[in-house]
Protein backbone atom coordinates (compact mmCIF):
# COMPACT_ATOMS: atom_id res chain seq x y z
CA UNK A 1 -1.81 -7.17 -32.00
CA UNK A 2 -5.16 -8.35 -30.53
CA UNK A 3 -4.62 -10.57 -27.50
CA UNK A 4 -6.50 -13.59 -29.70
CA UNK A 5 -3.48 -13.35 -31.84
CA UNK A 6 -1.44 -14.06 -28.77
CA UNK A 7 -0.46 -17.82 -28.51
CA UNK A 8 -2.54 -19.55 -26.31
CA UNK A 9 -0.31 -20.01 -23.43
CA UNK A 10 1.16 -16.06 -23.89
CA UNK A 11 -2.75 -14.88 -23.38
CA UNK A 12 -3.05 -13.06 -19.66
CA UNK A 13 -5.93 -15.39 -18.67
CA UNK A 14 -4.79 -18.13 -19.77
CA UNK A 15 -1.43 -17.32 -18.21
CA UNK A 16 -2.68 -16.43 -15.08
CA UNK A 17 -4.97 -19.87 -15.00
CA UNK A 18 -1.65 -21.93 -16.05
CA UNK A 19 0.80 -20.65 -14.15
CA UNK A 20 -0.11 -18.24 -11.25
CA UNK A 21 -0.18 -14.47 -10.93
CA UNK A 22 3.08 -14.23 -10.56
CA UNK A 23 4.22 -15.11 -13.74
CA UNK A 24 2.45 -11.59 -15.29
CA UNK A 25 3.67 -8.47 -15.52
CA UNK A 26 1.49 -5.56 -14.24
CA UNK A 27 0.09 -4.73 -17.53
CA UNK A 28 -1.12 -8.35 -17.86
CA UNK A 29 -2.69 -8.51 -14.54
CA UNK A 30 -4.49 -5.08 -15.22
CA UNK A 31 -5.54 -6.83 -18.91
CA UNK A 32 -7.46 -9.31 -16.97
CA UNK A 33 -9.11 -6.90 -14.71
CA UNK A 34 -9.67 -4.56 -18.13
CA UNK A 35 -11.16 -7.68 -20.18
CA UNK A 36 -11.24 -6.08 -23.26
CA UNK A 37 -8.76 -2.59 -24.73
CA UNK A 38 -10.07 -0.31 -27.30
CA UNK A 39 -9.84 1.06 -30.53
CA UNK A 40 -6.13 0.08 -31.97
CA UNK A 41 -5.07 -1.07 -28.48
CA UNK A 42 -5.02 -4.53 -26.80
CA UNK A 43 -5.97 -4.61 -23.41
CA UNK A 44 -2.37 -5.39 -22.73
CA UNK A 45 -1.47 -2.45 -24.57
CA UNK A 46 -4.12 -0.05 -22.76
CA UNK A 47 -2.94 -1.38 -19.12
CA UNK A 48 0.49 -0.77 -20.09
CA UNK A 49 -0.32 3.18 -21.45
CA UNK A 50 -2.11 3.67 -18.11
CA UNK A 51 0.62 2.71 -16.04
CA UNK A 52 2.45 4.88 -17.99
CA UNK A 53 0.44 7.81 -17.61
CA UNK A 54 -0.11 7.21 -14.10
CA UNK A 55 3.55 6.74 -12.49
CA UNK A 56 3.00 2.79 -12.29
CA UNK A 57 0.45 0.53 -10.32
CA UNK A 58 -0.35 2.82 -7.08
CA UNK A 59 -0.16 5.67 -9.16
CA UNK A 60 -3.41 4.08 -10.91
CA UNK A 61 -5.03 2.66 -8.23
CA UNK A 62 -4.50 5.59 -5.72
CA UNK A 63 -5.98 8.42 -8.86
CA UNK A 64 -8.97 9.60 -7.37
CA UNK A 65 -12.18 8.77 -9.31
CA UNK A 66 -12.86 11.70 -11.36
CA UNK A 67 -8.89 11.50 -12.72
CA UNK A 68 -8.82 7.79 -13.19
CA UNK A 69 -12.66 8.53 -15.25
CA UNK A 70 -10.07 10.53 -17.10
CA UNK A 71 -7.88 8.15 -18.55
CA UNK A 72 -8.35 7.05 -22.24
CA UNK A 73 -10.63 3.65 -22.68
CA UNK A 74 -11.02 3.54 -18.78
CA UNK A 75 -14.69 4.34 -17.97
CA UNK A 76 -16.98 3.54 -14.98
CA UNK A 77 -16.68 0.21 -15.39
CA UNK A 78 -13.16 -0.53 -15.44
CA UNK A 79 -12.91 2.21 -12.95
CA UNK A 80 -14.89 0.58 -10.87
CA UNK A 81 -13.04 -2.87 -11.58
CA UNK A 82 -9.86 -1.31 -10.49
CA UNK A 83 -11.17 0.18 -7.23
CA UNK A 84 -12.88 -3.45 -6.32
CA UNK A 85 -9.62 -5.38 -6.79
CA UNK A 86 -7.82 -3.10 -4.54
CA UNK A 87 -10.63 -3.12 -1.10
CA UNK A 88 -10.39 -6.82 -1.54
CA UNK A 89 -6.48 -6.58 -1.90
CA UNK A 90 -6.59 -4.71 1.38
CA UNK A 91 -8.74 -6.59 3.09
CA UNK A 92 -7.18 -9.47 2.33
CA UNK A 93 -3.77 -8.20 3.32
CA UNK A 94 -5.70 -6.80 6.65
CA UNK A 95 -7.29 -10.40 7.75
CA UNK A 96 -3.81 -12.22 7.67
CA UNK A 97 -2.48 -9.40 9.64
CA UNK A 98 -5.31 -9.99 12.18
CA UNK A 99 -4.81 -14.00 12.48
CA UNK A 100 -1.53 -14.52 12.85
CA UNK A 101 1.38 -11.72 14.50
CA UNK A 102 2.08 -8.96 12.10
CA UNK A 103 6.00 -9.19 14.19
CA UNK A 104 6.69 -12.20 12.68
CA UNK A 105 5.25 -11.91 9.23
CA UNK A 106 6.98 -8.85 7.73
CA UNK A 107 6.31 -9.47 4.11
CA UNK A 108 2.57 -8.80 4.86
CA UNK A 109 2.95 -5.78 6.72
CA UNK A 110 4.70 -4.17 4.50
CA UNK A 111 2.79 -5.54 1.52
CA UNK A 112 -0.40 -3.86 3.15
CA UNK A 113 1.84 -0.81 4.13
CA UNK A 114 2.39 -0.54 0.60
CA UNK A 115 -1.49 -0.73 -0.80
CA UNK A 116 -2.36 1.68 1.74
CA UNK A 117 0.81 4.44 1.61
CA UNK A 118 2.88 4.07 -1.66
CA UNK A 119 0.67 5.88 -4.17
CA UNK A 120 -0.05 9.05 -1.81
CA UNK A 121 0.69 12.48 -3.33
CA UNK A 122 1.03 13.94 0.13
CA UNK A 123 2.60 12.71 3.20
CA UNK A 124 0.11 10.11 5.37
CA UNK A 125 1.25 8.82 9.05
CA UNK A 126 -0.53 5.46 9.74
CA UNK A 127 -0.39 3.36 12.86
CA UNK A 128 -1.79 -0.32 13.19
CA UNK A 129 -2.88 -1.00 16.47
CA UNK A 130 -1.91 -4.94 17.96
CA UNK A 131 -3.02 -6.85 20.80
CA UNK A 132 -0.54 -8.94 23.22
CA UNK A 133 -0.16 -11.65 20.68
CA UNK A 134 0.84 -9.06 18.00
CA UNK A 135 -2.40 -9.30 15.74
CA UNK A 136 -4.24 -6.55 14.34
CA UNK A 137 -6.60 -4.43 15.90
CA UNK A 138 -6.94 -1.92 13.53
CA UNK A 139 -5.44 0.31 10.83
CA UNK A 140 -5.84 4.12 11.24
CA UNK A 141 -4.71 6.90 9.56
CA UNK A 142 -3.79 9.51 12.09
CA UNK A 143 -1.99 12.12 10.36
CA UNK A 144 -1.72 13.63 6.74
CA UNK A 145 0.26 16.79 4.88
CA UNK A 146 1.88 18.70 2.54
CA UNK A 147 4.02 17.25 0.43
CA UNK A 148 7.14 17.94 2.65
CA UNK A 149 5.70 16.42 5.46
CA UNK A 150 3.01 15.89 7.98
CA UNK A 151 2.73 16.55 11.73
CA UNK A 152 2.77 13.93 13.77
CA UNK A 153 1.48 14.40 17.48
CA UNK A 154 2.90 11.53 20.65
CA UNK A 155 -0.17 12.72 22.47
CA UNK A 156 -3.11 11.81 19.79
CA UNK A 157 -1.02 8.17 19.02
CA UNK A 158 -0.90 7.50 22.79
CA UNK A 159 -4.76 8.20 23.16
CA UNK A 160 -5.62 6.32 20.21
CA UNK A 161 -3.44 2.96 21.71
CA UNK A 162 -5.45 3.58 24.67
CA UNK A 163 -8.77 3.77 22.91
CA UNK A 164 -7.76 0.38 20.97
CA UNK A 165 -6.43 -0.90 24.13
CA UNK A 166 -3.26 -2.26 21.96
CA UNK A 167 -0.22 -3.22 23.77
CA UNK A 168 1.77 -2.73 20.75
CA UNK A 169 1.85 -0.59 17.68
CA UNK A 170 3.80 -0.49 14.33
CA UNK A 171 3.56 3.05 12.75
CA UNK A 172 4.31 4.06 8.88
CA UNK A 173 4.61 7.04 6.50
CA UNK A 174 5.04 7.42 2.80
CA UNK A 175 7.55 9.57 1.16
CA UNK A 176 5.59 10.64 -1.79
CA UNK A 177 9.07 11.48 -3.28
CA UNK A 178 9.98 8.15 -4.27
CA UNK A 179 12.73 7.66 -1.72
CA UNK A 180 12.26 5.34 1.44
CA UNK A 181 15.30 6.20 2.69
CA UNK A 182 14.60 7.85 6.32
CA UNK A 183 15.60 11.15 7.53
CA UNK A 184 16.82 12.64 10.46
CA UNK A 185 13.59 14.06 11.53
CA UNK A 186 12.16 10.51 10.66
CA UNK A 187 14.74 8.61 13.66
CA UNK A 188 14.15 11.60 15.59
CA UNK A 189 10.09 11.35 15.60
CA UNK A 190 11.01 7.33 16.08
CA UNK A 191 12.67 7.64 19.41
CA UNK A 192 9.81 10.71 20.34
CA UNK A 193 6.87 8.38 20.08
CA UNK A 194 8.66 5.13 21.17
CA UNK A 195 9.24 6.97 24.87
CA UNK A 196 5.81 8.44 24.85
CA UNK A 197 4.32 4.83 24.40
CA UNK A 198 6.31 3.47 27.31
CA UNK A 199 4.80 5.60 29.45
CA UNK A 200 1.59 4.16 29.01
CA UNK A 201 3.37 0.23 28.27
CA UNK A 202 2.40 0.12 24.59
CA UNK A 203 5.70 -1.13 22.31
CA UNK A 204 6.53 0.67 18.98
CA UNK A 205 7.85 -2.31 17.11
CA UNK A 206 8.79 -0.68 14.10
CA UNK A 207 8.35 2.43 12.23
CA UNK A 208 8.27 1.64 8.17
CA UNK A 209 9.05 4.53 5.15
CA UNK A 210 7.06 3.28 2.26
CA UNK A 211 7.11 5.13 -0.76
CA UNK A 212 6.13 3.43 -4.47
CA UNK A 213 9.31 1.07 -5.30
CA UNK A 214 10.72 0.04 -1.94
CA UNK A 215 9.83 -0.03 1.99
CA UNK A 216 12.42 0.48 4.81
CA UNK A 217 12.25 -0.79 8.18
CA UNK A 218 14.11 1.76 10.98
CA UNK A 219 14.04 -1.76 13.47
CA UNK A 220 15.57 -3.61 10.85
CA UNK A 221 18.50 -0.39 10.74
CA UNK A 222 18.76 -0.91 14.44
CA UNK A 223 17.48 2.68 14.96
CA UNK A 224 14.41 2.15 17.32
């Protein structure tokens, strides 16, 4: 069914116009981005076989360019699309984190944790760097590797809060696996970098496992 056969109110843009993103499912959303499907598909219908094919939303948006040029009825265009809404998404996520305290607003952090992390095939160890009032300095990526893991150095995190001259720091990993659920090795590394950055007076104020459908916080476990 073409989306003009849709009812007027059950069309994506119209949807999204009436009553908010949030009332569209992630095949909808990606119909608006797409504009228009292809032969025999809806957009609708071509978002939806793409998230299929991908793994779900960061699968997509994390492809690299030449596989998401890949995809059936997704060409430069839409590629490009795609790409677009995500930099802003980040950036958007970014600037809230840098004008109010990313402490207190943990539904943004881990919102942005999740555009940057949750569609990595391999492991990636990110910090974000804070001032004294807890706003963001920056974002970095420090550390990447296989898929079983990455290695994760105290000594190049405590240069890099000195270089940013951050008095606090948050730090996060993916687990490309699917599973937030932190290991042993994960607390372990947790309480190795937390004493390392007290040496210098820097806080770790949390250390957050992202991976595609959930994120856990180790402060929130009590385990920092």
């Amino acid at each position: 069914m073409a989306i003009t056969d849709l009812p007027l109110d059950a069309r994506p843009r119209e949807k999204l116009l009436a009553r908010g993103p949030d009332a569209l499912t992630d095949a909808e959303l990606l119909a608006v981005l797409l504009r228009v499907g292809v032969r025999g598909k809806s957009a609708i219908e071509l978002g939806q076989q793409l998230l299929e094919q991908c793994g779900g939303l960061p699968g997509l948006l994390q492809a690299d360019s030449a596989a998401r040029l890949k995809l059936p009825g997704l060409g430069p265009a839409k590629s490009a699309g795609l790409l677009a809404a995500l930099e802003l998404s980040r950036r958007g996520l970014a600037a809230e984190l840098q004008r109010g305290p990313a402490f207190s607003q943990p539904a943004q952090v881990r919102r942005y944790l999740q555009a940057e992390l949750a569609g990595e095939r391999n492991e990636v160890f990110l910090a974000l760097f804070l001032d004294t009032r807890h706003r963001l300095i920056a974002s970095e990526r420090l550390f990447q590797g296989s898929i079983d893991g990455a290695s994760v150095y105290p000594r190049v995190l405590v240069q890099k809060a000195m270089l940013h001259n951050a008095a606090a720091l948050i730090v996060a990993h993916n687990h490309p696996s699917g599973v937030a659920e932190p290991s042993a090795a994960d607390e372990a590394l947790t309480r190795t970098l937390k004493e390392a950055l007290a040496l210098v007076d820097v806080r770790l104020l949390d250390h957050i496992v992202v991976s595609q459908g959930s994120t856990v916080s180790l402060a929130e476990r009590g385990l920092m």
